[in-house]
Protein backbone atom coordinates (compact mmCIF):
# COMPACT_ATOMS: atom_id res chain seq x y z
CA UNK A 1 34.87 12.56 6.68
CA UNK A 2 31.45 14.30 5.67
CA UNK A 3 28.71 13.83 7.76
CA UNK A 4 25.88 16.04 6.33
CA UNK A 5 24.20 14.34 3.10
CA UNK A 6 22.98 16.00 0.32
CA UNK A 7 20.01 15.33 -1.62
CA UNK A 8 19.17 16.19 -5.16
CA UNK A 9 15.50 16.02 -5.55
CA UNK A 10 13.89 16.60 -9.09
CA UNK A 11 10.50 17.64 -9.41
CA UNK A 12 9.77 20.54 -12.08
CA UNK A 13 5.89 20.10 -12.37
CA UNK A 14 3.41 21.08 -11.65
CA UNK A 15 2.38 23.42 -9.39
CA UNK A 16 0.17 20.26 -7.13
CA UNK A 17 2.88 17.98 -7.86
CA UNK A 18 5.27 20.15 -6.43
CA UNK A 19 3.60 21.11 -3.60
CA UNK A 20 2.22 17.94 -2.60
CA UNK A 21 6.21 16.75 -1.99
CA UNK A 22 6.44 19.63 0.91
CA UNK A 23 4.74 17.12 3.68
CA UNK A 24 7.34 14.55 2.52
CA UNK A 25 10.78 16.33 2.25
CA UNK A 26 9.70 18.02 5.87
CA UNK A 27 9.30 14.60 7.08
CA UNK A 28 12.85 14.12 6.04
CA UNK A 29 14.11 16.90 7.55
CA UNK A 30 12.65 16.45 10.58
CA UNK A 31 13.41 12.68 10.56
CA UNK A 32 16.78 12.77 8.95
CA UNK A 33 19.29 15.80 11.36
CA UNK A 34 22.32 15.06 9.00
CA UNK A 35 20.33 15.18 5.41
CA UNK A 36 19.92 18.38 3.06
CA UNK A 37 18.31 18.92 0.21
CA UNK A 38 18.63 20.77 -2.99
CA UNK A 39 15.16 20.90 -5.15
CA UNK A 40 15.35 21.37 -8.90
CA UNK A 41 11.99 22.94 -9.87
CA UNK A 42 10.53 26.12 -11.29
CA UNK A 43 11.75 29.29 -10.18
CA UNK A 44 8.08 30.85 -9.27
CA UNK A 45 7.85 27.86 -6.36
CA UNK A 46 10.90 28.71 -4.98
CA UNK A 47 8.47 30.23 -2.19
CA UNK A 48 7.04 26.42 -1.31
CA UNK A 49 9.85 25.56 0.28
CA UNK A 50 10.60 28.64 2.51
CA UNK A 51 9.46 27.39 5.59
CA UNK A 52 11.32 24.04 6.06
CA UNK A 53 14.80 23.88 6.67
CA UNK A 54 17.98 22.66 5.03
CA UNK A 55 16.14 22.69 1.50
CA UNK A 56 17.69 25.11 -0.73
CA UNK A 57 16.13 25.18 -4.38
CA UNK A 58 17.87 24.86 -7.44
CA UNK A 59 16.01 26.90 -10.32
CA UNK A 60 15.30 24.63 -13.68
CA UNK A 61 14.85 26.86 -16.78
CA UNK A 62 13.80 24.12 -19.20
CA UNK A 63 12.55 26.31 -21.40
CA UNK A 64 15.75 28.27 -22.18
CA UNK A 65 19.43 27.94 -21.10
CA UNK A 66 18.51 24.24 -19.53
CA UNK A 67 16.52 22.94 -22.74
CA UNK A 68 17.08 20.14 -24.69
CA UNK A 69 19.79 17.25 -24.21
CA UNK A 70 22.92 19.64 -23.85
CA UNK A 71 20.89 22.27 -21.82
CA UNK A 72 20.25 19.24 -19.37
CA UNK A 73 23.81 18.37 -19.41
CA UNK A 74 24.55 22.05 -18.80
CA UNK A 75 22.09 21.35 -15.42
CA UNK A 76 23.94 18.05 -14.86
CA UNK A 77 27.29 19.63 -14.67
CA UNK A 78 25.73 23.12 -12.49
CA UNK A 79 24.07 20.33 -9.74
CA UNK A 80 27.32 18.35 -9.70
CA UNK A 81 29.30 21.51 -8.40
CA UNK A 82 26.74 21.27 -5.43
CA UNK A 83 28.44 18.25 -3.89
CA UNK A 84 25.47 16.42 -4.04
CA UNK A 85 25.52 12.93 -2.47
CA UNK A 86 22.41 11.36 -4.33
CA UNK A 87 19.51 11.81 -6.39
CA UNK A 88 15.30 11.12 -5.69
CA UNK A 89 13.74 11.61 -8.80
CA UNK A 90 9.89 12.41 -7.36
CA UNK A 91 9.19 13.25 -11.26
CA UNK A 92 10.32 10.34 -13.82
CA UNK A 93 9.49 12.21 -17.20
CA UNK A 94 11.92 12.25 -19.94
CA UNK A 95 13.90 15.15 -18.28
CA UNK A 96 14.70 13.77 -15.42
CA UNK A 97 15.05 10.22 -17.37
CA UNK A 98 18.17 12.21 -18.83
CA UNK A 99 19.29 13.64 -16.20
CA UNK A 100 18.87 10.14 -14.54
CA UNK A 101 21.73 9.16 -17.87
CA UNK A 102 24.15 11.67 -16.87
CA UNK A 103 23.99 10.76 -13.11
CA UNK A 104 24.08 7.24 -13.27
CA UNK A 105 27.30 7.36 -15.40
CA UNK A 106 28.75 10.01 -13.04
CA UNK A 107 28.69 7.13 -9.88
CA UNK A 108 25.61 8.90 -8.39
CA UNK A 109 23.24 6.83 -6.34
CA UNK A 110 19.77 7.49 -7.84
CA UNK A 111 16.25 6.57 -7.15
CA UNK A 112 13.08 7.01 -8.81
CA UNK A 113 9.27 7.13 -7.62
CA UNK A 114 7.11 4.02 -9.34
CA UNK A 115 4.05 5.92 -10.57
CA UNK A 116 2.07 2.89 -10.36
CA UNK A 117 0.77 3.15 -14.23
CA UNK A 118 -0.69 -0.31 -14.37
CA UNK A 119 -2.48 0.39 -11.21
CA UNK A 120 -3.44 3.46 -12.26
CA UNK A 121 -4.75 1.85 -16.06
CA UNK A 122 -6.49 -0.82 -14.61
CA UNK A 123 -8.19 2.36 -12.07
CA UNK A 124 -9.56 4.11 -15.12
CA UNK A 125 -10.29 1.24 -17.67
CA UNK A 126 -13.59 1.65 -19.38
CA UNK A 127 -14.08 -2.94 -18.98
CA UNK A 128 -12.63 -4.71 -16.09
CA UNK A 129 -11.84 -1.83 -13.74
CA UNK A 130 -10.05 -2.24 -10.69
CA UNK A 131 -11.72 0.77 -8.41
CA UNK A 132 -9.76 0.50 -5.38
CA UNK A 133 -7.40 2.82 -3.23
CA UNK A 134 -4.00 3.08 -4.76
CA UNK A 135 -1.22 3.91 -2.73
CA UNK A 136 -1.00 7.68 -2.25
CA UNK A 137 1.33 10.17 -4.00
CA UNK A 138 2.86 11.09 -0.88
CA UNK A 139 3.86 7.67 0.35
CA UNK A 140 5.25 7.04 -3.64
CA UNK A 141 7.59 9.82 -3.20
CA UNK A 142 8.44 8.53 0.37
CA UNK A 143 9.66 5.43 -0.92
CA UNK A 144 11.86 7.28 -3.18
CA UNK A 145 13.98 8.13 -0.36
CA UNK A 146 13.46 4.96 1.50
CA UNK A 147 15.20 3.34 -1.59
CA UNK A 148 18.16 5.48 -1.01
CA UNK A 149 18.01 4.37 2.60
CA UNK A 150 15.90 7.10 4.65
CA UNK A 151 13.77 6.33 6.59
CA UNK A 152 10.39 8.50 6.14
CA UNK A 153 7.22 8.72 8.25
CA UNK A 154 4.42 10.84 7.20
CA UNK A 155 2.65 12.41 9.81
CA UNK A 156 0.19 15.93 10.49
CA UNK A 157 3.04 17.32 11.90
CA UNK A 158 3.95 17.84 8.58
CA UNK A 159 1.87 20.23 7.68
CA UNK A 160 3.26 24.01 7.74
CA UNK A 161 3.25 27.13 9.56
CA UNK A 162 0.45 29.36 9.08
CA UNK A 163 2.43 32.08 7.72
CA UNK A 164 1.68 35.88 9.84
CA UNK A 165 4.35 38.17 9.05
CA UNK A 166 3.22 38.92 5.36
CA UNK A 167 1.89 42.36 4.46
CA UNK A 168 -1.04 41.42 3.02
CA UNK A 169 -2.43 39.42 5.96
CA UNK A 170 -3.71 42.73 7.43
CA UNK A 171 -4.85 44.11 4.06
CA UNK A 172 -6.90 40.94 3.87
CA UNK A 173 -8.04 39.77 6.99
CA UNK A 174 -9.12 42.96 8.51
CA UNK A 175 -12.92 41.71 10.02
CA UNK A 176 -12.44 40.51 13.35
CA UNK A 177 -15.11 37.14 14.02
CA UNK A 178 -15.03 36.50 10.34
CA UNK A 179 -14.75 33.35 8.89
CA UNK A 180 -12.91 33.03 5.94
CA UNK A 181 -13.09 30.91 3.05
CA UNK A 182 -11.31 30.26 -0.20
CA UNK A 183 -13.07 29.30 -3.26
CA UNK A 184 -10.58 27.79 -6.31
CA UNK A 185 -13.25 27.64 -8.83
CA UNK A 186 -11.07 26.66 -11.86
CA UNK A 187 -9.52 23.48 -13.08
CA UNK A 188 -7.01 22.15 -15.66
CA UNK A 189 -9.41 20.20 -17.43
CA UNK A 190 -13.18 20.07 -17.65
CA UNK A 191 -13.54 16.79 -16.30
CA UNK A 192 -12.69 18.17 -12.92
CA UNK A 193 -14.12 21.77 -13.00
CA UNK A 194 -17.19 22.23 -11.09
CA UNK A 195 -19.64 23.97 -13.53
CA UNK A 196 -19.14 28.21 -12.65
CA UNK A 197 -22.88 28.58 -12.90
CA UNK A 198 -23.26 25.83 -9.62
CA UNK A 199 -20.36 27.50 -8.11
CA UNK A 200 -21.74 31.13 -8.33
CA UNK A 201 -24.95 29.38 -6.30
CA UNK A 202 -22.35 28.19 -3.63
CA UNK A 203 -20.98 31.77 -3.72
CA UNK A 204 -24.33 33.31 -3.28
CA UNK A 205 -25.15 30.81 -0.40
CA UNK A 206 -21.92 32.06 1.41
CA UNK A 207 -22.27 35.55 0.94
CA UNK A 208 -25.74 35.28 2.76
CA UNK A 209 -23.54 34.69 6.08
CA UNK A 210 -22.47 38.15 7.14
CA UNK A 211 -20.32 36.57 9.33
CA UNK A 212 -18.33 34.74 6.42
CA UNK A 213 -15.95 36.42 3.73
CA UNK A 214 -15.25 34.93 0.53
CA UNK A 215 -11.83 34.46 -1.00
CA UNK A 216 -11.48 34.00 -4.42
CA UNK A 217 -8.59 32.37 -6.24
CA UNK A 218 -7.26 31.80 -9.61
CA UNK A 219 -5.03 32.90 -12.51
CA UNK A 220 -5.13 34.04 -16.19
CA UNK A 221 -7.47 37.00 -17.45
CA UNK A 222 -10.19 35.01 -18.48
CA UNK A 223 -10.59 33.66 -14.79
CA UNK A 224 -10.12 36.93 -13.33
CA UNK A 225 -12.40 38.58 -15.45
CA UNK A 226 -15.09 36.18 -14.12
CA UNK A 227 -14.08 36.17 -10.43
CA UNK A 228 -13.74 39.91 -10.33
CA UNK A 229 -17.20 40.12 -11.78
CA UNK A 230 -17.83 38.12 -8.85
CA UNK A 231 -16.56 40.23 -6.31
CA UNK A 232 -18.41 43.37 -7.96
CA UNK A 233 -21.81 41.56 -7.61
CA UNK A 234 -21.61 40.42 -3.75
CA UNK A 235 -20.62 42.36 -0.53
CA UNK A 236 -18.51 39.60 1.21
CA UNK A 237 -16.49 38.30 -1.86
CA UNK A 238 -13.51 39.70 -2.94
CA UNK A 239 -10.85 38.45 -5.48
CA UNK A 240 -7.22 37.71 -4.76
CA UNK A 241 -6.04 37.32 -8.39
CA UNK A 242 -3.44 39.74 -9.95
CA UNK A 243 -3.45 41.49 -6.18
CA UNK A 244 -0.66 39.90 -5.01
CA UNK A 245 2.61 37.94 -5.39
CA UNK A 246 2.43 34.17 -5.50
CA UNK A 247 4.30 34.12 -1.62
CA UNK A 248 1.41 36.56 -0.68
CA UNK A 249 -1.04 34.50 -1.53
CA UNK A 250 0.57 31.58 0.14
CA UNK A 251 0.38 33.56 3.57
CA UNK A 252 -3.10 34.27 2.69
CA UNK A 253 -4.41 30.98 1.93
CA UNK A 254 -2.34 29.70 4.99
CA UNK A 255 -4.68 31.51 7.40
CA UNK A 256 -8.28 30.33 5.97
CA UNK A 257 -10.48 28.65 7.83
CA UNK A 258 -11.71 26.68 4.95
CA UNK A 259 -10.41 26.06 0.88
CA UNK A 260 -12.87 24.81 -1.30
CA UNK A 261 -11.01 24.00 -4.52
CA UNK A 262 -11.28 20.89 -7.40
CA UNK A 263 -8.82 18.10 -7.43
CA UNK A 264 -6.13 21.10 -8.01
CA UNK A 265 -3.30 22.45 -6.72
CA UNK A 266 -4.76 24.86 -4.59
CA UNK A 267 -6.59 22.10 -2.35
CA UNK A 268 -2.85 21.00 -2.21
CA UNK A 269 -1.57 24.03 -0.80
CA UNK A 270 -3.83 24.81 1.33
CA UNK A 271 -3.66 21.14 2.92
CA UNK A 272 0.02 22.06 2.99
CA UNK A 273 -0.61 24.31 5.94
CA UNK A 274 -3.31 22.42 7.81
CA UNK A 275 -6.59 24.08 6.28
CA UNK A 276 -9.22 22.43 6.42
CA UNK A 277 -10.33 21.64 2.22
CA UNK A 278 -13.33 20.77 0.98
CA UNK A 279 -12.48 19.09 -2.80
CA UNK A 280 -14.94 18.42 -5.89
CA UNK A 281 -14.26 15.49 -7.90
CA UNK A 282 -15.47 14.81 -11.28
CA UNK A 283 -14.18 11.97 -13.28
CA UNK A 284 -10.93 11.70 -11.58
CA UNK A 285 -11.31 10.07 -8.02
CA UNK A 286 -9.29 9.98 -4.90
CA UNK A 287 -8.31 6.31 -4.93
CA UNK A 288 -5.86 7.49 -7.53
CA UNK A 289 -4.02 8.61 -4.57
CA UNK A 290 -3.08 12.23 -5.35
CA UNK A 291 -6.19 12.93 -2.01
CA UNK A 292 -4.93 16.26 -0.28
CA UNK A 293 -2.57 15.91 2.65
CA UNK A 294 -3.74 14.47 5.69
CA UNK A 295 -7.35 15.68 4.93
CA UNK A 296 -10.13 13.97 6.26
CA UNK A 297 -12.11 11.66 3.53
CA UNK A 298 -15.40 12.81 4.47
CA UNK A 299 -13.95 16.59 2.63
CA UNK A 300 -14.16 14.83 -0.60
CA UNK A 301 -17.80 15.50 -2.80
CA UNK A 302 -17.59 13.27 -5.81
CA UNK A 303 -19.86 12.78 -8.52
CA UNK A 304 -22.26 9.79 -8.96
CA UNK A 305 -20.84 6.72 -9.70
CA UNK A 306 -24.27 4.99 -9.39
CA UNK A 307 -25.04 7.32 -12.54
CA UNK A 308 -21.18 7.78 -13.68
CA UNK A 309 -20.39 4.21 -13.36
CA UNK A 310 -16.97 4.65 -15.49
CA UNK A 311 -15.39 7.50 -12.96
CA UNK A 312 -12.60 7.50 -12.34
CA UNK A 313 -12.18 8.26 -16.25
CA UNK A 314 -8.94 9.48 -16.04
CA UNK A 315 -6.09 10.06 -13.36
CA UNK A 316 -5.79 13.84 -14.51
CA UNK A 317 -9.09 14.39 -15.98
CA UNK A 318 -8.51 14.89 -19.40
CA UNK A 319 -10.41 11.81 -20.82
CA UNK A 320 -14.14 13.07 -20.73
CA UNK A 321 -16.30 10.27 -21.66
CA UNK A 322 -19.38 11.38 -23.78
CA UNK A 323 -22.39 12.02 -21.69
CA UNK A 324 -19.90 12.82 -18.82
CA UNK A 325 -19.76 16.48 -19.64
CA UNK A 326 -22.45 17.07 -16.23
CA UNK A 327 -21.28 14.27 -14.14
CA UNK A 328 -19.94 17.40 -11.71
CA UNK A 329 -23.59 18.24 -11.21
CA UNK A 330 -24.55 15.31 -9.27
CA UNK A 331 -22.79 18.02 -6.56
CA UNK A 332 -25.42 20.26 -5.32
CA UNK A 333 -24.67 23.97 -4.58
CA UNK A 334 -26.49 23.17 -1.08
CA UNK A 335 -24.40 19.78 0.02
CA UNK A 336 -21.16 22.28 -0.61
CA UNK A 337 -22.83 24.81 1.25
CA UNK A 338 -23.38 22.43 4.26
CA UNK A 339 -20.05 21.11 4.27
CA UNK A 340 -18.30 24.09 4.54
CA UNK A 341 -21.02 25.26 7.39
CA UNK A 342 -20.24 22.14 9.30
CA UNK A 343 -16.30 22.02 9.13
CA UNK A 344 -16.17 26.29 9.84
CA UNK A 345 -18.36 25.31 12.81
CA UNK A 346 -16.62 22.75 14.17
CA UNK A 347 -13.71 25.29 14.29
CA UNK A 348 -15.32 27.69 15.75
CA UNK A 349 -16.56 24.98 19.20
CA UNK A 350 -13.23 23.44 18.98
């Protein structure tokens, strides 16, 4: 008789999405000694999951041998020769709502995470808005495996190793006394980007501390274009993008002492590893509950609503009211400034 379960678990994007299920299947694993689990997702965050146990991950190329109905039921037929037990769809987009098809009529037990879309509607409707705090991302995708019959408590002890044996840990962290701090200064949409001009005064008020370094994080040429133009103009900043491999800068961001990012996924992974993250919010909000990993509340710098009175606007912050364009500057250079200050010195006298 098999003992050890195994767990399909579908979740292909994106990169905050994905990484904000790490807390949860670790729970699992650390909760559940006979489960295993096999995560369909992009190959490039294969590295997410290297830390936790039991988790192997299943690579999804949706955009070529996997696309399309009979590239899905190409997938179907690959994950079935895994001896998979069950399925926790953490994703529920019309991929998975396919997959869900070919599963369903194959006798596999299959569960799916409730979004919450009215909740979320009635969150960011423009007349008879219901701002309060929606249950959390992390707790939806719990239930997905409580519906299959797991129990799963979320705890910190979730959080992950700070990683030490990479080789660019050295390369970066080489000041001894330093404190270091990641800046993620870029945004899917521009409803949730704090404006670069503001951030460059945040990054000038940093690099006044001698005692502080300056990480800078993104992707794309545009961005590094700006953030290396960054780095040339200051003494304590230096950019991380195009230097190193996406499980580098995993290790690196695991060993910050602070992240300041948007509502983005690299608040996500750095809460993923217990950093302490200090997160912008524009017109999305945290009540929509997709709040970084057991971070404290206080972290969170949101725009105006006395002045914004519509925010949130949007759960992703795509919808950009007119006249909301500069709701992000209701966030002073200077309050950032003094948040980071106080967390990095808390560290430092605890």
């Amino acid at each position: 008789m098999k003992k050890e379960k195994h767990l399909l678990v579908i979740r292909l994007s994106a990169m905050g999405d994905v990484a904000m299920t790490l807390p949860v299947i670790n729970a699992l694993i650390r909760q559940q000694p006979n489960v295993r689990v096999t995560v369909l997702t992009k190959a490039f965050l294969k590295p997410l999951f290297k830390q936790i146990p039991r988790v192997t991950v299943f690579e999804a190329e949706v955009k070529g041998r996997h696309r399309g109905i009979f590239g899905l039921y190409k997938l179907y037929k690959s994950l079935k020769k895994t001896d998979i037990d069950a399925v926790a769809d953490l994703h529920d987009v019309l991929r998975s709502n396919i997959l869900k098809v070919f599963f369903k009529l194959g006798g596999y037990r299959f569960a799916q995470i409730d979004k919450g879309r009215s909740e979320k509607k009635a969150l960011t409707s423009v007349s008879n808005k219901a701002f309060k705090q929606l249950k959390t991302t992390h707790e939806r995708y719990a239930d997905v495996f409580r519906n299959l019959g797991y129990s799963v408590s979320l705890s910190s002890v979730d959080v992950l190793s700070k990683v030490k044996e990479a080789s660019s840990i050295e390369e970066v962290f080489n000041l001894k006394n330093s404190t270091y701090i990641g800046i993620a200064p870029y945004a899917a949409f521009q409803g949730k980007m704090y404006p670069l001009d503001l951030m460059e005064e945040v990054v000038v008020l940093l690099n006044a501390k001698d005692s502080y370094q300056v990480l800078l994080f993104g992707g794309g040429s545009h961005e590094k274009e700006m953030l290396d133009s960054w780095e040339a103009a200051y003494d304590n900043v230096t950019s991380m993008v195009g230097k190193y491999s996406f499980s580098d800068e995993l290790a690196i961001i695991s060993n910050l002492d602070v992240m300041l990012a948007m509502d983005s996924g690299n608040a996500h992974l750095a809460a993923l590893f217990g950093v302490a993250t200090v997160t912008l919010w524009g017109v999305t909000h945290p009540f929509a509950g997709f709040y970084p990993f057991q971070q404290d509340l206080e972290n969170a710098l949101m725009a105006d609503r006395e002045k914004y009175p519509l925010i949130p606007t949007s759960i992703y912050g795509n919808k950009l009211p007119v006249g909301y364009e500069t709701a992000m500057r209701t966030i002073s250079p200077e309050e950032i400034f003094k948040k980071i200050i106080a967390i990095s010195s808390n560290k430092e006298t605890s």
